[in-house]
Protein backbone atom coordinates (compact mmCIF):
# COMPACT_ATOMS: atom_id res chain seq x y z
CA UNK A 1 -9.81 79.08 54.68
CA UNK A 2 -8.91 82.17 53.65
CA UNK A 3 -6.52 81.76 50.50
CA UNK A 4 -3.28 83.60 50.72
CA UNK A 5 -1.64 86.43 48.78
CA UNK A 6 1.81 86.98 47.39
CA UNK A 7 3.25 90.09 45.56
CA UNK A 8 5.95 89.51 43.23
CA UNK A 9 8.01 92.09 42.15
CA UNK A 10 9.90 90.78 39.26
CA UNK A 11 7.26 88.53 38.09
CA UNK A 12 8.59 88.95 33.95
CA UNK A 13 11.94 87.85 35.10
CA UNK A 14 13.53 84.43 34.71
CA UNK A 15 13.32 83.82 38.49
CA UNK A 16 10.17 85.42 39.24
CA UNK A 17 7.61 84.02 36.40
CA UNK A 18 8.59 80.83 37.50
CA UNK A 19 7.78 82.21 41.23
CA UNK A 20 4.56 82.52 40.12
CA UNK A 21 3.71 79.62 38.63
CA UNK A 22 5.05 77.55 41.67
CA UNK A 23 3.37 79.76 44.04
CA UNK A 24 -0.21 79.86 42.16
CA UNK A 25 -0.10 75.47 41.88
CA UNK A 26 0.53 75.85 45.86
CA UNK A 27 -3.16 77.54 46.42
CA UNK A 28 -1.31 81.45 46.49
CA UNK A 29 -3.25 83.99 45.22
CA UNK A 30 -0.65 85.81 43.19
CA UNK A 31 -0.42 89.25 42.23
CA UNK A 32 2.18 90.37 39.65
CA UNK A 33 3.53 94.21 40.20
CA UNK A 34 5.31 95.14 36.75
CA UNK A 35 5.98 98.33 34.78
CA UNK A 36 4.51 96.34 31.60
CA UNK A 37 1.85 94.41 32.05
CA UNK A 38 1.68 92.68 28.91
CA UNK A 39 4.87 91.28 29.73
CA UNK A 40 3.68 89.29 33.01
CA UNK A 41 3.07 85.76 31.75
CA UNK A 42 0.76 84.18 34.77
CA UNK A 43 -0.72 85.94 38.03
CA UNK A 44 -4.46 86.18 39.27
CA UNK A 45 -3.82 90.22 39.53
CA UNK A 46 -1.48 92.85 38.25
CA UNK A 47 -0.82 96.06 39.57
CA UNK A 48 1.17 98.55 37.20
CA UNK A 49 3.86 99.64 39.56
CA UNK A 50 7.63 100.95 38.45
CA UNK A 51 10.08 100.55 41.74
CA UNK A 52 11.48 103.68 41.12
CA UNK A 53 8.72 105.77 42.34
CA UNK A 54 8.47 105.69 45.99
CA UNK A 55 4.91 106.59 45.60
CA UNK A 56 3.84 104.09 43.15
CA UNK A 57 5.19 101.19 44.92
CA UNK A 58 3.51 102.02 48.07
CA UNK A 59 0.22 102.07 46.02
CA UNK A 60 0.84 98.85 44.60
CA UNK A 61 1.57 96.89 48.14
CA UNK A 62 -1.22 98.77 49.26
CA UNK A 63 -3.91 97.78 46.75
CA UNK A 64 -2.34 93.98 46.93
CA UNK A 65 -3.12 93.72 50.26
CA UNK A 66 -0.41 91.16 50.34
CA UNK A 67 0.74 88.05 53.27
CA UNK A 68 4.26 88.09 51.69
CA UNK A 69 6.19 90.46 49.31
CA UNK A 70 8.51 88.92 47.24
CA UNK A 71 11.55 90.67 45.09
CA UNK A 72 13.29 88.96 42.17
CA UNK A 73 14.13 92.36 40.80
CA UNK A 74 17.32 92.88 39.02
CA UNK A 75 18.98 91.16 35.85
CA UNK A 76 18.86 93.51 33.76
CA UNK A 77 21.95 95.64 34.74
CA UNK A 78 19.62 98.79 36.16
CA UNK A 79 21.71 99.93 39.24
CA UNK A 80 18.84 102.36 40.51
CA UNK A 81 16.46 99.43 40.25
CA UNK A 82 19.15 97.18 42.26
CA UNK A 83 19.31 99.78 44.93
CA UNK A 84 16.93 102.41 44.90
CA UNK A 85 13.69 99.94 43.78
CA UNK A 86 14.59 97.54 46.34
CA UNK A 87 14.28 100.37 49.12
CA UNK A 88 11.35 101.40 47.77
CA UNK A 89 9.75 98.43 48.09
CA UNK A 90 11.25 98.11 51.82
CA UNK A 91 9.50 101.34 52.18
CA UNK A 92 6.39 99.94 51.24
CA UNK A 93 6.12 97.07 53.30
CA UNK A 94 6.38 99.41 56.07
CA UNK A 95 4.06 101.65 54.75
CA UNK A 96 1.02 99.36 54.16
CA UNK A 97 2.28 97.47 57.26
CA UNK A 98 3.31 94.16 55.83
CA UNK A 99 5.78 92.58 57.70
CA UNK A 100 6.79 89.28 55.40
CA UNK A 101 9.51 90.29 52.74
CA UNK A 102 12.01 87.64 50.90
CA UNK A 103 14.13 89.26 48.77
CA UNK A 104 17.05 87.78 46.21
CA UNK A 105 19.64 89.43 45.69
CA UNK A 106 23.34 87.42 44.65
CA UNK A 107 26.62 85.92 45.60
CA UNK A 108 29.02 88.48 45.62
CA UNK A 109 26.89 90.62 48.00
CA UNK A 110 27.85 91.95 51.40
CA UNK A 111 30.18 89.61 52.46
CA UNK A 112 30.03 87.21 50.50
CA UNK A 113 31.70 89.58 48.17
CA UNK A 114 35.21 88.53 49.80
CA UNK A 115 34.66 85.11 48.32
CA UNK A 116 33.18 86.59 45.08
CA UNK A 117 35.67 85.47 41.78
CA UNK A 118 37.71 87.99 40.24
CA UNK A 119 35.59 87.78 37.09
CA UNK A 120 32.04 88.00 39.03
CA UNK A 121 33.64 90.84 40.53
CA UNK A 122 34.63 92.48 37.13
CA UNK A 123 31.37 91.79 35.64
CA UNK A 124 29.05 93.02 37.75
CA UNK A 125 30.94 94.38 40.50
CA UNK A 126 28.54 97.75 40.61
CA UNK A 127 25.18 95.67 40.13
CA UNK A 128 26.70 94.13 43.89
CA UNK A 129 27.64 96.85 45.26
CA UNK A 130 24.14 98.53 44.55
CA UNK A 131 22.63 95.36 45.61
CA UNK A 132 24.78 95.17 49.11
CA UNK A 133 23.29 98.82 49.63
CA UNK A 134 19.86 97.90 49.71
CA UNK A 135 20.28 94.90 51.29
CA UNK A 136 21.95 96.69 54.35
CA UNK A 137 18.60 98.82 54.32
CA UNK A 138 16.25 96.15 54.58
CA UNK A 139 18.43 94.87 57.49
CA UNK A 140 17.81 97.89 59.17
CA UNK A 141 14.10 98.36 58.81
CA UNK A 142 11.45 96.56 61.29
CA UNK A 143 10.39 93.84 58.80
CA UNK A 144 10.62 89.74 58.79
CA UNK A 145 12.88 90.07 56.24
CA UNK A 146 14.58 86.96 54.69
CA UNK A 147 17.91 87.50 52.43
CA UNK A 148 18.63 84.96 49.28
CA UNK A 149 21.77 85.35 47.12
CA UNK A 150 22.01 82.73 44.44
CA UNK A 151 24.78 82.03 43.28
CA UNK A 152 25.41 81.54 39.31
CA UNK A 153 21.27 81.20 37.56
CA UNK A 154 21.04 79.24 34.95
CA UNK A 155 17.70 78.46 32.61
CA UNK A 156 17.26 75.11 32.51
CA UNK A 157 15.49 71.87 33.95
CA UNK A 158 14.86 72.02 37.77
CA UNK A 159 17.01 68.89 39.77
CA UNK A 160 15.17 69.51 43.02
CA UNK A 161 18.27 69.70 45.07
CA UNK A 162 18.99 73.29 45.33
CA UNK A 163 19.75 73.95 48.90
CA UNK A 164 19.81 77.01 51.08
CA UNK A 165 22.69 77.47 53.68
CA UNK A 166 24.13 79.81 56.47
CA UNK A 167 27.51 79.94 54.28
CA UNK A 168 28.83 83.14 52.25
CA UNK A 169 31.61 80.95 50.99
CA UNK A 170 28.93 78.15 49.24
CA UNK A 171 29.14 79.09 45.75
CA UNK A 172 28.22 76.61 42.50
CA UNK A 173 24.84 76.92 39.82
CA UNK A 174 21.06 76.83 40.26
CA UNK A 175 18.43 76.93 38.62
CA UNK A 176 16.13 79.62 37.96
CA UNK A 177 13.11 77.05 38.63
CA UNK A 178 14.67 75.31 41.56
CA UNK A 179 15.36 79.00 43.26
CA UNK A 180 11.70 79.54 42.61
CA UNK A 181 11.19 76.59 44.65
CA UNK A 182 13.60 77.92 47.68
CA UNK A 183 11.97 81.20 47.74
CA UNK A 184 8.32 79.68 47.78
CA UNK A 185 9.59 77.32 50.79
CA UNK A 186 10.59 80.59 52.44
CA UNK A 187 7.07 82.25 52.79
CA UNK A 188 6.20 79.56 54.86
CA UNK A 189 9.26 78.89 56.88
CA UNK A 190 9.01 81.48 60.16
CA UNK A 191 12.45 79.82 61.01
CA UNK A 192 13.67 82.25 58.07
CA UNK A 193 12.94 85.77 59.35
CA UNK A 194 16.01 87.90 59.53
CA UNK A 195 18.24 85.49 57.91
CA UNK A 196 20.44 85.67 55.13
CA UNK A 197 20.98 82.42 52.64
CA UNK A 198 23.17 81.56 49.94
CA UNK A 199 21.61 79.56 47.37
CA UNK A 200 23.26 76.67 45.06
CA UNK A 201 22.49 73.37 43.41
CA UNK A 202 25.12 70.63 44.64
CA UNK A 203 24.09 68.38 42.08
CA UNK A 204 25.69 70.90 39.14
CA UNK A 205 29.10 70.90 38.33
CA UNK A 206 30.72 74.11 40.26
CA UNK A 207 32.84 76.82 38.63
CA UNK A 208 36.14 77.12 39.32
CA UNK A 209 37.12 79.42 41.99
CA UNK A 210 39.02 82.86 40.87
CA UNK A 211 38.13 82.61 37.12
């Protein structure tokens, strides 16, 4: 059988080296696309590839060759990656004509921004509004696209019972490990295309609302 591949963008993040850990102990072939490679920790193949040139990241889902793309960008505060990377990797998808993307992106976008906390929203109010921008352009384009926002990541042990839901109002802490896990369950779930998830661990305690 032929053994499948998955491109992670964002593999040197929190979220995404754990991706690819889970994803490589599930038989994936996984290939890391990062601006620095010495920074990816554990993938089979690395293509150099910085999201804000159009060009590059079409070369880079090109050479992968991938079954899925996967994004875990962001974190970092970098509004043009927020936005303009995740386009760019919309773009190409399309280009090298790979249908399955999963992208995570965070409470507080589109509308779940209405049910956002004051503070969230005075944090990192532009980070979501840069995010809700490319998310409503990979709504738009032709792919199987599949939407996750999170809601507050933490870095600590996984409890295994992070859920995904059809709820902008679901709010609470995850894991960056057990959101690994939801996303992995994703490239395999067809039931998933075109829908958008909010992403929480019931089992941790949940913030307050409007602090």
């Amino acid at each position: 059988m032929k053994q499948k591949r998955m491109l992670i963008f964002g593999a040197t993040g929190r979220t995404g080296a754990h991706l690819a850990v889970l994803a490589r102990e599930a038989g994936w072939r996984v290939i890391a696309a990062a601006r620095d490679p010495a920074r990816v920790a554990t993938a089979d193949e690395i293509v150099c590839c910085d999201v804000l040139s159009r060009q590059a990241t079409i070369a880079a889902v090109t050479q992968a060759r991938p079954d899925v793309v996967m994004s875990t960008l962001g974190g970092r505060g970098e509004l043009s990656v927020e936005d303009l990377g995740l386009r760019h990797v919309a773009d190409a998808c399309l280009a090298a004509e790979v249908r399955r993307l999963i992208v995570m992106t965070s409470l507080g976008c589109g509308g779940s921004r209405r049910h956002a906390s004051p503070r969230l929203l005075a944090a990192i109010g532009d980070v979501l509004a840069a995010k809700t921008r490319a998310e409503d352009y990979i709504i738009a384009q032709s792919l199987d696209w599949t939407l996750v926002r999170p809601s507050g990541l933490v870095e600590s042990e996984p409890t295994g019972g992070a859920v995904l839901v059809d709820d902008e109002t679901a709010h609470g802490l995850i894991s960056c490990a057990d959101l690994a896990g939801l996303l992995l369950r994703l490239a395999s779930d067809a039931a998933s295309v075109r829908q958008v998830y909010s992403a929480y661990d019931p089992a941790r305690p949940t913030p307050a609302r409007g602090t």
